[in-house]
N, C-alpha and C. Protein backbone atom coordinates (compact mmCIF):
# COMPACT_ATOMS: atom_id res chain seq x y z
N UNK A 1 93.85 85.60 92.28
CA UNK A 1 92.83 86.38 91.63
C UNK A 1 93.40 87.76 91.29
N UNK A 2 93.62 88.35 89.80
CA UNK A 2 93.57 89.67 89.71
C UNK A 2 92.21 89.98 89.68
N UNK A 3 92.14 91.74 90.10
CA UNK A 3 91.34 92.45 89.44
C UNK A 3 91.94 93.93 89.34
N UNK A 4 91.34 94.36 87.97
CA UNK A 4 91.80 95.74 87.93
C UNK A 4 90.89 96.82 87.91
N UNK A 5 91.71 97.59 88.87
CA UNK A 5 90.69 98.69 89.19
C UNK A 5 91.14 100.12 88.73
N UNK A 6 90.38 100.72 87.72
CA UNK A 6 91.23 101.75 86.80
C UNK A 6 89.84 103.06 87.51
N UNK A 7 90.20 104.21 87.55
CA UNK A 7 89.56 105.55 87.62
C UNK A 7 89.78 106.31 86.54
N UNK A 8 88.49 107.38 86.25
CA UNK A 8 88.28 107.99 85.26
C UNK A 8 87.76 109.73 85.61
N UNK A 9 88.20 110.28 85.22
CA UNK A 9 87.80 111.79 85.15
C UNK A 9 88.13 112.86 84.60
N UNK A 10 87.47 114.15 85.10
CA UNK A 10 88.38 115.07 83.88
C UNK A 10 89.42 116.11 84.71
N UNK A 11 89.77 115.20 85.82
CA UNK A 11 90.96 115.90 86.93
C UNK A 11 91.32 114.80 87.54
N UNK A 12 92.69 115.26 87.81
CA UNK A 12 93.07 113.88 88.97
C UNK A 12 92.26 113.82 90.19
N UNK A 13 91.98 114.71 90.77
CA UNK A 13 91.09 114.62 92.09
C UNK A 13 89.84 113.66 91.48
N UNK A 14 89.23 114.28 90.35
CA UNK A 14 87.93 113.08 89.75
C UNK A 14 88.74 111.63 89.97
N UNK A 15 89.55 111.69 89.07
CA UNK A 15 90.36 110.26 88.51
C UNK A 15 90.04 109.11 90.03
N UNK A 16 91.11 110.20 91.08
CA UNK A 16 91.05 109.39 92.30
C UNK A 16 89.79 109.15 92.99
N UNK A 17 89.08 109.60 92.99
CA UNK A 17 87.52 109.47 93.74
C UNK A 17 87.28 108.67 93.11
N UNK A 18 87.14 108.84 91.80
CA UNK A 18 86.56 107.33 91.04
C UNK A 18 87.10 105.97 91.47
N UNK A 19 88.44 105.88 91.74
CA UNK A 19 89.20 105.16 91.78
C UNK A 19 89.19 104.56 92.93
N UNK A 20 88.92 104.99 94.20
CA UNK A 20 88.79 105.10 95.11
C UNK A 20 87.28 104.05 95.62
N UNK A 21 86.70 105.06 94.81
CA UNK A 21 85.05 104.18 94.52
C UNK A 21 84.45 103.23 94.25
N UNK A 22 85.73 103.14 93.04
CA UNK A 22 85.64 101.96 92.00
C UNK A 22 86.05 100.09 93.30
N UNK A 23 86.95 100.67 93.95
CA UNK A 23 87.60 99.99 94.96
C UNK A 23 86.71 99.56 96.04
N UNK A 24 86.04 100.57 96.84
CA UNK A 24 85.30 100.03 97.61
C UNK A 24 83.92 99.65 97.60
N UNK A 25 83.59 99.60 96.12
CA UNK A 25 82.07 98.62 95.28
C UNK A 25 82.44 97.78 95.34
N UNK A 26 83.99 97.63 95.01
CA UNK A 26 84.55 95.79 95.05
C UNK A 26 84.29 95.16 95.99
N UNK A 27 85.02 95.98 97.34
CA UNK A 27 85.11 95.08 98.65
C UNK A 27 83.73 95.08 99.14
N UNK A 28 82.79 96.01 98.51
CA UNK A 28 81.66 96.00 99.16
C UNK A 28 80.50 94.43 98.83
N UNK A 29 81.06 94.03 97.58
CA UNK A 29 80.81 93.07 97.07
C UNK A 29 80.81 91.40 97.89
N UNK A 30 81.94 91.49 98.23
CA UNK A 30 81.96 90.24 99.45
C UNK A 30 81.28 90.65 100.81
N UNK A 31 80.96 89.21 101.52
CA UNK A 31 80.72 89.05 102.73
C UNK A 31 82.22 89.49 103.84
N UNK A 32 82.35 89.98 105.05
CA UNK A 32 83.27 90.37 105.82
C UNK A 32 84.57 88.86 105.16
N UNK A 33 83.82 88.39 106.17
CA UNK A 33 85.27 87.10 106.15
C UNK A 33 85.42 86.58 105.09
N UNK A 34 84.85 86.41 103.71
CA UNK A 34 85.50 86.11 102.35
C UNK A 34 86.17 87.25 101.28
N UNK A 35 86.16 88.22 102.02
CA UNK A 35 87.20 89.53 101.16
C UNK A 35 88.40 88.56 101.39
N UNK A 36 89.24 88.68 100.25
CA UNK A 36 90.51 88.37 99.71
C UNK A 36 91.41 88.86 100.07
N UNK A 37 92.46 88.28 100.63
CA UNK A 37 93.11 88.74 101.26
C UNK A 37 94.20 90.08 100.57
N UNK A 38 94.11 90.24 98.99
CA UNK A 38 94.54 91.17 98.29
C UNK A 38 93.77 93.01 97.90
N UNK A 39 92.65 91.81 98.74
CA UNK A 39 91.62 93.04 98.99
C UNK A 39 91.69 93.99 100.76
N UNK A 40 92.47 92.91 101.35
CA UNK A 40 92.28 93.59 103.05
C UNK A 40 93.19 94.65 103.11
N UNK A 41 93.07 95.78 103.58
CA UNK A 41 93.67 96.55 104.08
C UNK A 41 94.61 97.10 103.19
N UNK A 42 93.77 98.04 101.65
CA UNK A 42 94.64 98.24 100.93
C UNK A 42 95.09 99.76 100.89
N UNK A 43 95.68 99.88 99.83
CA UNK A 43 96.95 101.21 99.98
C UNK A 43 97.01 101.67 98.79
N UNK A 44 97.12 102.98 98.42
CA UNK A 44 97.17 103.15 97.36
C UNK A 44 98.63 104.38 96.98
N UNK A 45 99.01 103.66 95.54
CA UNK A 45 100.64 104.53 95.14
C UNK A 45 99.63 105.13 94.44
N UNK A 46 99.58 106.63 93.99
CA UNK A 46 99.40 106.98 92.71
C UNK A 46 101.04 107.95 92.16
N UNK A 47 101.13 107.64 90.97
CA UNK A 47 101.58 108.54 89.93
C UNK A 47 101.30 109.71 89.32
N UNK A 48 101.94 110.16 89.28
CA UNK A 48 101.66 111.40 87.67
C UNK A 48 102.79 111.38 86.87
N UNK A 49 102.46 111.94 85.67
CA UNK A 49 102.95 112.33 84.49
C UNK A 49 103.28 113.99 84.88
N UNK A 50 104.10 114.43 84.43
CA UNK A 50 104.29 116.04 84.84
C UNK A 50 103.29 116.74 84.73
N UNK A 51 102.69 116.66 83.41
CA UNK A 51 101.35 117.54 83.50
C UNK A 51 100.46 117.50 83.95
N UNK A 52 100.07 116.31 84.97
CA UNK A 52 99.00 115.78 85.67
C UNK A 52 99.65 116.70 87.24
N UNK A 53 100.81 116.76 87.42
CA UNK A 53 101.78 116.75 88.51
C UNK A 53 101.28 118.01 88.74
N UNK A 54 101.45 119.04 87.77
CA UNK A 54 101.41 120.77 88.01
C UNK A 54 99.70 120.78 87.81
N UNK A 55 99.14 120.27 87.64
CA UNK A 55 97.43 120.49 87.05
C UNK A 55 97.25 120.42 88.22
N UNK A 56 97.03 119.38 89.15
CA UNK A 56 97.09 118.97 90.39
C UNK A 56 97.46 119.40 91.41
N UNK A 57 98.52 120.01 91.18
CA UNK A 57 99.52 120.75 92.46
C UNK A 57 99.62 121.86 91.72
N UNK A 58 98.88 123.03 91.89
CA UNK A 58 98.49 124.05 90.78
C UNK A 58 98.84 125.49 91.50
N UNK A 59 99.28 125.52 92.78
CA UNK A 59 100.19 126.00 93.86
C UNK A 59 101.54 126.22 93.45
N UNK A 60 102.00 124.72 92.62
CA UNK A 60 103.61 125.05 92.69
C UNK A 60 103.89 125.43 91.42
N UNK A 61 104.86 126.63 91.63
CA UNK A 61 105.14 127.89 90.22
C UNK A 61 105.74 127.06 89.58
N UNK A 62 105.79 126.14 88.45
CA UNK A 62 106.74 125.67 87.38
C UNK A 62 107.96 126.42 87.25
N UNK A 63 107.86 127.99 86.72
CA UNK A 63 108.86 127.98 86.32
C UNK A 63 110.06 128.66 87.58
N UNK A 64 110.00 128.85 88.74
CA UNK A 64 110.71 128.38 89.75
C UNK A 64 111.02 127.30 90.49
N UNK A 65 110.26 126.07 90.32
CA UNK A 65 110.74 124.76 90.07
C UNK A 65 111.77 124.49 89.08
N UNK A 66 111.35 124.75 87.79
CA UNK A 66 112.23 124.43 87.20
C UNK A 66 114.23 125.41 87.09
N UNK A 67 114.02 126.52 87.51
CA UNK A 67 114.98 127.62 88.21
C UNK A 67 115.61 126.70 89.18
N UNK A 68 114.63 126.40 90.21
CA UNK A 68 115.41 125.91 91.55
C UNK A 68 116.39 124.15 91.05
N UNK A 69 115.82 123.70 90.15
CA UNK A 69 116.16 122.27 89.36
C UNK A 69 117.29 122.39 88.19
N UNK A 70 117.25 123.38 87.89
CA UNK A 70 118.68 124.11 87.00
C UNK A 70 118.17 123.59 85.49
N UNK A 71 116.60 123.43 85.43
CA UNK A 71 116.12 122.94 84.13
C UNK A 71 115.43 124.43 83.39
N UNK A 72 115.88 124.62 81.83
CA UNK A 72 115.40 125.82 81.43
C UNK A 72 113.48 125.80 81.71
N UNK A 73 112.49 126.71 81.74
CA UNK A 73 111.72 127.23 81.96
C UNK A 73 110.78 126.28 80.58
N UNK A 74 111.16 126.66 79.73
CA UNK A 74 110.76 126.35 78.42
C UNK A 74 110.62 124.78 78.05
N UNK A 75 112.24 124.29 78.24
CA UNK A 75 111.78 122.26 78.57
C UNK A 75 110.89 121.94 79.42
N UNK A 76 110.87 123.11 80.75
CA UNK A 76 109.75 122.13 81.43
C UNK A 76 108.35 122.29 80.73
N UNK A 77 107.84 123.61 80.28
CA UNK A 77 106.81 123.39 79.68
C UNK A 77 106.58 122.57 78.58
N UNK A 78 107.69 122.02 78.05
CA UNK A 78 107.71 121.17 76.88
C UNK A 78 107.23 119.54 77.38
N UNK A 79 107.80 119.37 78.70
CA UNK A 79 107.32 118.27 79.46
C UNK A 79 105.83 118.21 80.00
N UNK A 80 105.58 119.41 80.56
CA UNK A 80 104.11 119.42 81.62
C UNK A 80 103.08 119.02 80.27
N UNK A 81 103.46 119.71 78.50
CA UNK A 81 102.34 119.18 77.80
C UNK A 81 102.77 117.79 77.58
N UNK A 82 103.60 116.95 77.65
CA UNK A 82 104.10 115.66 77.36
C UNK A 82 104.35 115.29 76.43
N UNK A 83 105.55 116.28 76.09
CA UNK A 83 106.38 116.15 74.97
C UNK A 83 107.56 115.07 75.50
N UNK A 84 108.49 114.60 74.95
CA UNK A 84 109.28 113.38 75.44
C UNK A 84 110.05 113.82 76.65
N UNK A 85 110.78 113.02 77.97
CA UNK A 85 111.33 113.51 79.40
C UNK A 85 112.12 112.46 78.98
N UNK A 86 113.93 112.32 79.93
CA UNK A 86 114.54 111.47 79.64
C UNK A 86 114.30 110.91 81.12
N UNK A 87 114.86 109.57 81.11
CA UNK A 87 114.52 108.77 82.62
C UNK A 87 115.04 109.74 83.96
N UNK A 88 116.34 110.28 83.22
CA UNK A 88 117.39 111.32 84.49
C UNK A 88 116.50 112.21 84.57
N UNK A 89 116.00 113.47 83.46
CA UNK A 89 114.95 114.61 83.66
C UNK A 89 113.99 113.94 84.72
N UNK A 90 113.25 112.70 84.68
CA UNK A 90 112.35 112.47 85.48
C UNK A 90 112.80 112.57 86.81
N UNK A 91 113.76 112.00 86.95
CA UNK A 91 114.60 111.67 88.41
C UNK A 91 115.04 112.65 88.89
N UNK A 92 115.59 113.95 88.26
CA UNK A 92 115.84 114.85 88.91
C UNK A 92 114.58 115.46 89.58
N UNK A 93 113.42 115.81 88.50
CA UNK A 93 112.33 116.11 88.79
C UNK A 93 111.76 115.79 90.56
N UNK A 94 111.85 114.87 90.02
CA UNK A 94 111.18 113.83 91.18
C UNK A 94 111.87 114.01 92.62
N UNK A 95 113.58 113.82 92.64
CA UNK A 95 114.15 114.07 93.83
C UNK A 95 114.05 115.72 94.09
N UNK A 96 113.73 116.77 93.37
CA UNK A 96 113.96 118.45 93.55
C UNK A 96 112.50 118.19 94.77
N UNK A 97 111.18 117.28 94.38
CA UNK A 97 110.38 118.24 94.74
C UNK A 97 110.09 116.99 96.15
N UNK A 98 110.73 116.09 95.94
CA UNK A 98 111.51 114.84 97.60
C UNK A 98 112.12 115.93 98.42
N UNK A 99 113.18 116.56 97.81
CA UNK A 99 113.86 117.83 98.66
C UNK A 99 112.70 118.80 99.38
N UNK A 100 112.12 119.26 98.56
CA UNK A 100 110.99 120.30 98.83
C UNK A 100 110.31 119.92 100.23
N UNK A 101 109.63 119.12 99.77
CA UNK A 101 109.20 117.77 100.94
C UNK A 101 109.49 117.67 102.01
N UNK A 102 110.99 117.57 102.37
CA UNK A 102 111.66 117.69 103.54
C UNK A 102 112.06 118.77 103.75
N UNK A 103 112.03 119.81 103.59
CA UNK A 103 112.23 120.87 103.57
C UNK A 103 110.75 121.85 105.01
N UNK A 104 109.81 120.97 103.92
CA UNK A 104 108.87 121.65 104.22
C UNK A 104 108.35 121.07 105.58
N UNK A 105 108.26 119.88 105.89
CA UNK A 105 108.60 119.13 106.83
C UNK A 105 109.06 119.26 107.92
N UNK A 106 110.38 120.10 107.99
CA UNK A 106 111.11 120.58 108.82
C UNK A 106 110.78 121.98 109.42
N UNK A 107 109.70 122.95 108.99
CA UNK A 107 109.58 124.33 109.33
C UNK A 107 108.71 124.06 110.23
N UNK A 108 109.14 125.20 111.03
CA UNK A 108 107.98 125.15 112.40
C UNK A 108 107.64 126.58 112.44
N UNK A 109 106.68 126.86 112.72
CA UNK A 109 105.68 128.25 112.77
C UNK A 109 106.15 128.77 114.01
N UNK A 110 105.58 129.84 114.32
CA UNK A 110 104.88 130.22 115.77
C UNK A 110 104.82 131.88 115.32
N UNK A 111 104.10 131.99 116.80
CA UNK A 111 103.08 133.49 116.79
C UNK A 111 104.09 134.43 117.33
């Protein structure tokens, strides 16, 4: 059995709630023990597109991302409106802010 379950809004936070929503009307739909087993215990990947990426994560300065990524200031804004990215631009993208990640991961506070 497919089913597809798409979200809609005018932010990703909407998008995902919907999406989210949209998901558990489904399962709400069956009885306990006839939910599908593609339905038990699910997980969700989401994506973005760059401009969804910085809309979203509206915290992180672009154009010191793109500084710290050795990408000019100007391509990235050419990307965040979704003008064309090459597969590598994506990948770098993607591993700078994996780095970040662990980075951030690793700091420990104290008073």
């Amino acid at each position: 059995m497919k089913t597809l379950i798409i979200g809609d809004g005018d932010s990703v936070s909407e998008a995902k709630a919907d999406f989210e929503n949209t998901a558990q009307e489904i399962i709400s739909t069956y009885d306990t023990g006839n939910l599908p087993k593609e339905l038990q215990n699910l997980t969700f990947e989401y994506h973005y597109d760059i401009g969804a990426l910085f809309n979203y994560y509206d915290f992180i300065n672009m154009s010191k991302l793109a500084k710290r990524i050795g990408i000019s200031d100007s391509l990235m804004r050419h990307y965040k409106i979704g003008e064309y990215i090459s597969q590598s631009q994506l990948q770098k993208i993607e591993d700078a802010l994996h780095d970040i990640g662990k980075d951030f991961s690793e700091i420990k506070l104290f008073v």
